[in-house]
N, C-alpha and C. Protein backbone atom coordinates (compact mmCIF):
# COMPACT_ATOMS: atom_id res chain seq x y z
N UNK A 1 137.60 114.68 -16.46
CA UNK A 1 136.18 114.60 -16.75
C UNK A 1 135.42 115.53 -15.83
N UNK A 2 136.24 116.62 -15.53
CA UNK A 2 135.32 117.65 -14.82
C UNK A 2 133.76 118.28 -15.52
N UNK A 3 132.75 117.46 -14.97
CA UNK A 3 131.60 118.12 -15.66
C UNK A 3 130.73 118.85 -14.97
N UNK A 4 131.92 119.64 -14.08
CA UNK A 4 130.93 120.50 -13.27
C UNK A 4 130.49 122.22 -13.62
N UNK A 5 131.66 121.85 -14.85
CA UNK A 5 131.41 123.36 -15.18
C UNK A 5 132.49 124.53 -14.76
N UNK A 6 132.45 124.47 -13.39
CA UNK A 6 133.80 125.19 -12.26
C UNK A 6 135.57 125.22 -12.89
N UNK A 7 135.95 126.77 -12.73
CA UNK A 7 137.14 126.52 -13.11
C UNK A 7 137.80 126.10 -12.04
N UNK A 8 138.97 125.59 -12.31
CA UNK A 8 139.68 124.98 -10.76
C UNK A 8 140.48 126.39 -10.50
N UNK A 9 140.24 126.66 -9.41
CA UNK A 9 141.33 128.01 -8.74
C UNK A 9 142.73 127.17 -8.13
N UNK A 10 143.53 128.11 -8.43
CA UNK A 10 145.24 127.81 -8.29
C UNK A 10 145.67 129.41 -8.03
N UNK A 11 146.97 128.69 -7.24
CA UNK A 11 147.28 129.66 -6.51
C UNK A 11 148.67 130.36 -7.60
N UNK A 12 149.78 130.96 -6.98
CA UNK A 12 150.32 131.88 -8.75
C UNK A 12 151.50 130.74 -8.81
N UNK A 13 151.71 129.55 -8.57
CA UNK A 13 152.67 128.49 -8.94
C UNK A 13 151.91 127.47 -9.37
N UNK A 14 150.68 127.38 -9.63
CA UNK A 14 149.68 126.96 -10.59
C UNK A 14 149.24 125.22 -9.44
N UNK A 15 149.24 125.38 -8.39
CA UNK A 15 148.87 124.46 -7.27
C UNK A 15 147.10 124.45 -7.08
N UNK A 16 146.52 123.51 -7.28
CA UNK A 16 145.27 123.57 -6.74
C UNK A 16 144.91 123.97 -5.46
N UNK A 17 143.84 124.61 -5.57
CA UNK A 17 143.41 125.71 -4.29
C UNK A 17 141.96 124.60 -3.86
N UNK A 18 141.89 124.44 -2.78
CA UNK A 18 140.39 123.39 -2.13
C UNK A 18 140.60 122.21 -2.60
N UNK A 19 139.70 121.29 -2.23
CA UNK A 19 139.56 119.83 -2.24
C UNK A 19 139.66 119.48 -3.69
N UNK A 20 139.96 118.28 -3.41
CA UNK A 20 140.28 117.59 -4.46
C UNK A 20 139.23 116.62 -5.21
N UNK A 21 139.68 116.61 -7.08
CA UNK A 21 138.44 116.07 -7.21
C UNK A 21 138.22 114.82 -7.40
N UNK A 22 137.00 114.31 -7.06
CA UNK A 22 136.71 112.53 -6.75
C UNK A 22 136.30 111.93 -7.95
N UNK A 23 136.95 110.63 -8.45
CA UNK A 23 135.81 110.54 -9.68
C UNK A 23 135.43 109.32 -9.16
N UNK A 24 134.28 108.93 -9.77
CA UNK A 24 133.66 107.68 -10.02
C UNK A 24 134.51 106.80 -10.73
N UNK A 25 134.03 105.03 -10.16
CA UNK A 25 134.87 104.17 -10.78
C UNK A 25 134.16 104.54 -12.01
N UNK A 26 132.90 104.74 -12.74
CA UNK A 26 132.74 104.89 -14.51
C UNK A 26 133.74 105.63 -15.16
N UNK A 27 133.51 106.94 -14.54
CA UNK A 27 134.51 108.14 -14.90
C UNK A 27 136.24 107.34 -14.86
N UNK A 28 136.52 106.61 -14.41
CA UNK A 28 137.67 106.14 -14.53
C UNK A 28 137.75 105.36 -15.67
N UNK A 29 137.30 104.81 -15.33
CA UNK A 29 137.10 103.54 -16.49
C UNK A 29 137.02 104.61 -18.18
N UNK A 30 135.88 105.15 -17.92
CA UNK A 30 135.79 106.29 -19.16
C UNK A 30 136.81 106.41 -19.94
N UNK A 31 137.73 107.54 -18.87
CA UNK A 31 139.00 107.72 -19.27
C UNK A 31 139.88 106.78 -19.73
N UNK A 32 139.81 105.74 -18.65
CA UNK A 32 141.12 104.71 -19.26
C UNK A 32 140.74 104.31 -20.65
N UNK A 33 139.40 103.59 -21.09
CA UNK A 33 139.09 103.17 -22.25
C UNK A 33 139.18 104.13 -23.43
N UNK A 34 139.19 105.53 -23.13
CA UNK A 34 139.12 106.47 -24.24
C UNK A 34 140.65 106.45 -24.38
N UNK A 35 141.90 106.10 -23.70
CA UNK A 35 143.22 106.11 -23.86
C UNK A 35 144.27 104.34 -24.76
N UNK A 36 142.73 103.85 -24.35
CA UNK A 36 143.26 102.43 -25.14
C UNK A 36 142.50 102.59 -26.92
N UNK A 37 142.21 103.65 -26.90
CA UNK A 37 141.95 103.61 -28.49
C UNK A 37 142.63 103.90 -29.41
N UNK A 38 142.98 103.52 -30.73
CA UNK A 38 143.99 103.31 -31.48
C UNK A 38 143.95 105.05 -31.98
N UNK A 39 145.79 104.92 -31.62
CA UNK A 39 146.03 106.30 -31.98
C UNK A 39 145.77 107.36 -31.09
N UNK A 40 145.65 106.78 -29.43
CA UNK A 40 145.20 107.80 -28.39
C UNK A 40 146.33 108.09 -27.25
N UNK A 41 146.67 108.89 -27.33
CA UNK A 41 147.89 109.60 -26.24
C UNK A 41 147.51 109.57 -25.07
N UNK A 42 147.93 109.18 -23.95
CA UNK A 42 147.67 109.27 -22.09
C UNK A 42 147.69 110.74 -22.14
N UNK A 43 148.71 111.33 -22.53
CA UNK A 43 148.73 112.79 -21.99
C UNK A 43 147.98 113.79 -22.52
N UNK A 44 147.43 113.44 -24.10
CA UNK A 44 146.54 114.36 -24.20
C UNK A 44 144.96 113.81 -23.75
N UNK A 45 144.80 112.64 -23.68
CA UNK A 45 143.53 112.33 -22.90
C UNK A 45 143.20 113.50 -21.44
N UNK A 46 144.89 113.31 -20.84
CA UNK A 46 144.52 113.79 -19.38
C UNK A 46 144.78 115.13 -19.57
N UNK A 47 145.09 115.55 -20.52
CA UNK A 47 144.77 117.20 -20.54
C UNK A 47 144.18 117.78 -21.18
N UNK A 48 143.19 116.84 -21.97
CA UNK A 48 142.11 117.33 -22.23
C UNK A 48 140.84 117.50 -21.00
N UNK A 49 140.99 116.20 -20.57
CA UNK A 49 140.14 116.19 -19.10
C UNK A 49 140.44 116.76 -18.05
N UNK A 50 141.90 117.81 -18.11
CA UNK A 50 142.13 117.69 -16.54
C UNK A 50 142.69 117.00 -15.84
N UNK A 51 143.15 116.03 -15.94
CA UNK A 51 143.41 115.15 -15.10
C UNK A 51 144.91 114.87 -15.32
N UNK A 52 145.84 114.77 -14.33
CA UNK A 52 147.15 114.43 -14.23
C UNK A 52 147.46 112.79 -15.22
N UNK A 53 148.53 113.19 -15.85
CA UNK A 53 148.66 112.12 -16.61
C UNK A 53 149.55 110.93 -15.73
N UNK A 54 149.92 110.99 -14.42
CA UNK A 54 150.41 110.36 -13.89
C UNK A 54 149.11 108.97 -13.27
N UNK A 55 148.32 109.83 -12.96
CA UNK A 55 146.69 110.04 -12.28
C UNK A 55 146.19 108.41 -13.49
N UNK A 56 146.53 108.99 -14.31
CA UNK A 56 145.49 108.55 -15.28
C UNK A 56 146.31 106.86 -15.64
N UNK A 57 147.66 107.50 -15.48
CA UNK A 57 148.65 105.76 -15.64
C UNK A 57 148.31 105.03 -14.51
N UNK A 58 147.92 105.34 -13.35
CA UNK A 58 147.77 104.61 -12.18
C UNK A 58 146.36 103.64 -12.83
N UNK A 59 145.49 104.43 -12.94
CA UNK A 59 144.21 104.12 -13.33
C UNK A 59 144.45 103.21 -14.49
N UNK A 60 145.10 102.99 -15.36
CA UNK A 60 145.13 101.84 -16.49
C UNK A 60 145.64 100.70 -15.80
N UNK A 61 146.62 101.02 -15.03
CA UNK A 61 147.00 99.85 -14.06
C UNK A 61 146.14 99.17 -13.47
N UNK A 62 145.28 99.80 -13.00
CA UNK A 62 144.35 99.70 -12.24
C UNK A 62 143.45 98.83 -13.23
N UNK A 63 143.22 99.00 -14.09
CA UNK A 63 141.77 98.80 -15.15
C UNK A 63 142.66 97.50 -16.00
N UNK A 64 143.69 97.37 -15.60
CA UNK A 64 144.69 96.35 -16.40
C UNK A 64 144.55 94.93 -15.15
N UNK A 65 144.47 95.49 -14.03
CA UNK A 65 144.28 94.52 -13.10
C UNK A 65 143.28 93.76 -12.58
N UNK A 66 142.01 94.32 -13.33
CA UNK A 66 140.61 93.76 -12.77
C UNK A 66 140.10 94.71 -11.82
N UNK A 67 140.83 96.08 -11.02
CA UNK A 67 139.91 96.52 -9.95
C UNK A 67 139.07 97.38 -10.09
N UNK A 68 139.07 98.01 -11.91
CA UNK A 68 138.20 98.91 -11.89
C UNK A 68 136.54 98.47 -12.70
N UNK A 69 136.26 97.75 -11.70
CA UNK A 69 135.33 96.73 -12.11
C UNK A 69 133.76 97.62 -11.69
N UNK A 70 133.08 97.77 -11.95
CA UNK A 70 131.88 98.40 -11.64
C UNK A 70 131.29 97.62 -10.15
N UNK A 71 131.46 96.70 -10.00
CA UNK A 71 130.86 95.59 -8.82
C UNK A 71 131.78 95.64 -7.62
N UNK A 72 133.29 95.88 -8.15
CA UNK A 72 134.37 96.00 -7.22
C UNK A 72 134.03 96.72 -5.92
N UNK A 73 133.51 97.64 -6.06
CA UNK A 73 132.87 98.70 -4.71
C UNK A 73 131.93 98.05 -3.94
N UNK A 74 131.36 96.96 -4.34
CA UNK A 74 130.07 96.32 -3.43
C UNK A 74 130.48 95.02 -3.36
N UNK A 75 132.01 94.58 -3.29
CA UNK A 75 131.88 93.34 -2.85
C UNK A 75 132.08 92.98 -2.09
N UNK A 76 131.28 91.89 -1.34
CA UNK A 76 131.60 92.18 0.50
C UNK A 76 132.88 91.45 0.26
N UNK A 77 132.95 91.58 1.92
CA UNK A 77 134.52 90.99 2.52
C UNK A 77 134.12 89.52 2.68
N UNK A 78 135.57 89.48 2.76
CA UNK A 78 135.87 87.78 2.40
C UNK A 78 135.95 87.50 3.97
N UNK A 79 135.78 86.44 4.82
CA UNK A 79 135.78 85.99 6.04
C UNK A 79 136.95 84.65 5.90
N UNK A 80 137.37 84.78 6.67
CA UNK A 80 138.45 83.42 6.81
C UNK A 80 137.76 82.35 7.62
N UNK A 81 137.99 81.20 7.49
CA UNK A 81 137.27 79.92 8.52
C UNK A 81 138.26 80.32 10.05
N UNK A 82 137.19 79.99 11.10
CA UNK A 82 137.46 79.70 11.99
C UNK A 82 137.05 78.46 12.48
N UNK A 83 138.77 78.16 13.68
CA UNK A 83 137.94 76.81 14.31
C UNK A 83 138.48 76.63 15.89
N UNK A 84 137.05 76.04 16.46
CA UNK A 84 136.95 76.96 17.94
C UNK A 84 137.40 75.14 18.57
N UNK A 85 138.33 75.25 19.59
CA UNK A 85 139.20 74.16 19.88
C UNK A 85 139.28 74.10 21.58
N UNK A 86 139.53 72.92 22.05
CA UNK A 86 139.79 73.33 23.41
C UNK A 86 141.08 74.01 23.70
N UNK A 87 141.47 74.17 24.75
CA UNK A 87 142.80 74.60 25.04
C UNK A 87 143.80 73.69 25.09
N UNK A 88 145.07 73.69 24.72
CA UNK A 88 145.85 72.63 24.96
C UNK A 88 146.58 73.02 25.96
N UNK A 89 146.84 71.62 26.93
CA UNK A 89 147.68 72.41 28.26
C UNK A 89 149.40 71.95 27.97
N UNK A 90 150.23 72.78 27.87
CA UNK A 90 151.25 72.90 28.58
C UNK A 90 152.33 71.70 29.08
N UNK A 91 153.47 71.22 29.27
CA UNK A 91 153.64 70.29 30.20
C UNK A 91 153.46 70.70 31.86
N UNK A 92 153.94 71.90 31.89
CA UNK A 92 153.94 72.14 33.59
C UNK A 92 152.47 72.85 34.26
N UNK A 93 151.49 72.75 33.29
CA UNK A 93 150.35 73.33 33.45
C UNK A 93 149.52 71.41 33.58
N UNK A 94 150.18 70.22 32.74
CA UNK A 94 149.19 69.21 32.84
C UNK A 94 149.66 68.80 33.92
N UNK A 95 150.92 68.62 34.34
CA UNK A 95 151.44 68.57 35.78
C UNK A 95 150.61 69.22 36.95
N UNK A 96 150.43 70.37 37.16
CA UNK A 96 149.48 70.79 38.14
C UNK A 96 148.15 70.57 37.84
N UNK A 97 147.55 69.82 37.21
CA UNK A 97 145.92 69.35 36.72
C UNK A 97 145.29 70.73 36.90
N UNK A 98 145.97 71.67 36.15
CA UNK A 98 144.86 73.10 36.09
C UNK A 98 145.04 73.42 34.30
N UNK A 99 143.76 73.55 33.89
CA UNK A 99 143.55 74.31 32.62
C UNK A 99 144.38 75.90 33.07
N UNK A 100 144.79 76.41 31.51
CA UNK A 100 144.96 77.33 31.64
C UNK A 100 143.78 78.68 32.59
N UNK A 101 142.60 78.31 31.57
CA UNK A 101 140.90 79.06 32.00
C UNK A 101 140.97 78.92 33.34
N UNK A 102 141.32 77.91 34.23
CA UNK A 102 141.34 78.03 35.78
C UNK A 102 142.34 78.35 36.45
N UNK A 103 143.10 78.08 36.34
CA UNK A 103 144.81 78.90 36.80
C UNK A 103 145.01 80.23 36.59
N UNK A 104 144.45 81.04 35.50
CA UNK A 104 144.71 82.36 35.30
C UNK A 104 143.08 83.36 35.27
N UNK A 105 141.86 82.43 35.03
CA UNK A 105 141.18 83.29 34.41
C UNK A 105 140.12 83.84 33.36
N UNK A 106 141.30 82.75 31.71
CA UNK A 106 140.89 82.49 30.68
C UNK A 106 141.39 83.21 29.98
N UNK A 107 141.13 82.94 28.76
CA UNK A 107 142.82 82.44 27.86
C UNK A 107 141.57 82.85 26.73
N UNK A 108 142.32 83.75 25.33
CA UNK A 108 141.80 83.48 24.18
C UNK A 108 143.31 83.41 23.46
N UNK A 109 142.73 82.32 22.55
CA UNK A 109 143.89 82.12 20.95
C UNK A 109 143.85 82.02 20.19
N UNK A 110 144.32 83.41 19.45
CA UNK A 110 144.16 83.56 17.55
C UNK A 110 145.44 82.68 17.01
N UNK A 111 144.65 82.15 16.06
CA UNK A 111 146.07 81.77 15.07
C UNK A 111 145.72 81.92 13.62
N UNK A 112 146.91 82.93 13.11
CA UNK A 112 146.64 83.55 12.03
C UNK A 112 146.96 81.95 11.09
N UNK A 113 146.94 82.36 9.60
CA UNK A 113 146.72 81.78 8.27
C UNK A 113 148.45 81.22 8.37
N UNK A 114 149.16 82.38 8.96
CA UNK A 114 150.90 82.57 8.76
C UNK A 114 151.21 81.11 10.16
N UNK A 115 150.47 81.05 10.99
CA UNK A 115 150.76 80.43 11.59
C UNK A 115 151.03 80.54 12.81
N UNK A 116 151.18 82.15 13.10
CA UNK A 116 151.24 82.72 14.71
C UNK A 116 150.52 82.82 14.98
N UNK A 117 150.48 83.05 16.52
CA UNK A 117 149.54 82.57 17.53
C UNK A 117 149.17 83.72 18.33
N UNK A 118 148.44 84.41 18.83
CA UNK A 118 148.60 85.67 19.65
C UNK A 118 147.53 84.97 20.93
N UNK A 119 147.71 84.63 22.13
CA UNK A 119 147.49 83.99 23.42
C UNK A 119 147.17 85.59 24.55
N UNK A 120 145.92 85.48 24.78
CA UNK A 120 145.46 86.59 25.82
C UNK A 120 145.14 85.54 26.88
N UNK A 121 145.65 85.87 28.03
CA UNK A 121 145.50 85.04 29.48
C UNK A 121 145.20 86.12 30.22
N UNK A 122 144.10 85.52 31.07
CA UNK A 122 143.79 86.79 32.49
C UNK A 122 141.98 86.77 31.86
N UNK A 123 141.78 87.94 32.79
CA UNK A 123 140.24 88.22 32.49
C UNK A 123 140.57 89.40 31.25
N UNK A 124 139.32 89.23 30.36
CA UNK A 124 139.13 89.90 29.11
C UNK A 124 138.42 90.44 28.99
N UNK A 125 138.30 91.37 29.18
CA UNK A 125 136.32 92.42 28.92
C UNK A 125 136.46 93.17 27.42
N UNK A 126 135.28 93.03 27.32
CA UNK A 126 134.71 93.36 25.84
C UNK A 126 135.62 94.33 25.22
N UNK A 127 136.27 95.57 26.19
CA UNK A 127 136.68 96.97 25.58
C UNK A 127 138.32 96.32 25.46
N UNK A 128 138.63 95.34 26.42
CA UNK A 128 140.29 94.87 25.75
C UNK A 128 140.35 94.47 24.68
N UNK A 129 139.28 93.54 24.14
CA UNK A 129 139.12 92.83 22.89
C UNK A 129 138.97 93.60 21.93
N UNK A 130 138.39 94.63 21.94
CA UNK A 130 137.89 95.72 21.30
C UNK A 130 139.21 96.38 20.89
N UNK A 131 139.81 96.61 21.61
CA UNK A 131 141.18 97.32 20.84
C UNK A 131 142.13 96.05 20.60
N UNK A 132 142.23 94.83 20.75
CA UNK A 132 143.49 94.17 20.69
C UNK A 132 142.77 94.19 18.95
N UNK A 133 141.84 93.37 18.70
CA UNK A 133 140.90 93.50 17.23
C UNK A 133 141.58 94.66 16.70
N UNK A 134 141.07 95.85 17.15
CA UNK A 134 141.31 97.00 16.09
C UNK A 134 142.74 97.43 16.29
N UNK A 135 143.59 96.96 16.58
CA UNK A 135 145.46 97.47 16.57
C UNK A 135 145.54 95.96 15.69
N UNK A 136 145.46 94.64 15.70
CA UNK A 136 145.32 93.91 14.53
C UNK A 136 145.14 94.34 13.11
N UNK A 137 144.10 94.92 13.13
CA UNK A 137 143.25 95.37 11.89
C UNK A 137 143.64 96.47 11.02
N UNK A 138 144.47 96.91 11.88
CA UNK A 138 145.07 98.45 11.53
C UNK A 138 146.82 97.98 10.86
N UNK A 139 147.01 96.57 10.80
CA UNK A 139 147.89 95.73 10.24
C UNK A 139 148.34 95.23 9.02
């Protein structure tokens, strides 16, 4: 659905030359629906448009699954419940009558959905948290 007018430059093994082109979820959708019409070929859809017919099977998949939804792009993120608990001590930690928070410092503990636990002990400043979060996230 190139409607920019522009021929695409390729180099002499017929490889696209510069960036690549972006479509809109409509423009997707477009396509996919013009390929579910009776008597309509994937491959000549996508070479009529341009567009890789591999490109274009992803995208029915896609449009087969619910994600090529017009709203899909603006829906916020989902948040998981949290729940904020005291610390539980230890046997050889209730033995010495010290919380973890006073024996070391202070203590944070995630526990994922799966059931693990990831335990930070010591002092914590904003910029540790800051990356333990984003090496999580990057998960």
């Amino acid at each position: 659905m190139d409607t920019s007018g522009e021929t695409v430059r390729t180099d002499k093994l017929g490889r696209r030359l510069g960036p690549r082109r972006k479509y809109t979820i409509a423009e997707k959708r477009a396509l996919v629906e013009e390929t579910r019409r009776r008597g309509a070929s994937v491959a000549e859809v996508a070479q009529r448009h341009g567009v890789n017919a591999n490109l274009l099977f992803g995208w029915r998949r896609l449009y087969q699954q619910g994600v090529l939804r017009e709203e899909s792009s603006a829906t916020p993120a989902v948040l998981l419940p949290v729940k904020i608990t005291t610390p539980t001590l230890v046997p050889a930690e209730r033995e010495a009558g010290k919380t973890p928070a006073a024996k070391v410092g202070g203590l944070i503990e995630i526990e994922f959905a799966s059931g693990q636990r990831l335990r930070i002990r010591g002092r914590v400043d904003r910029s540790t948290l800051t990356r333990v979060i984003a090496t999580l996230s990057r998960r």
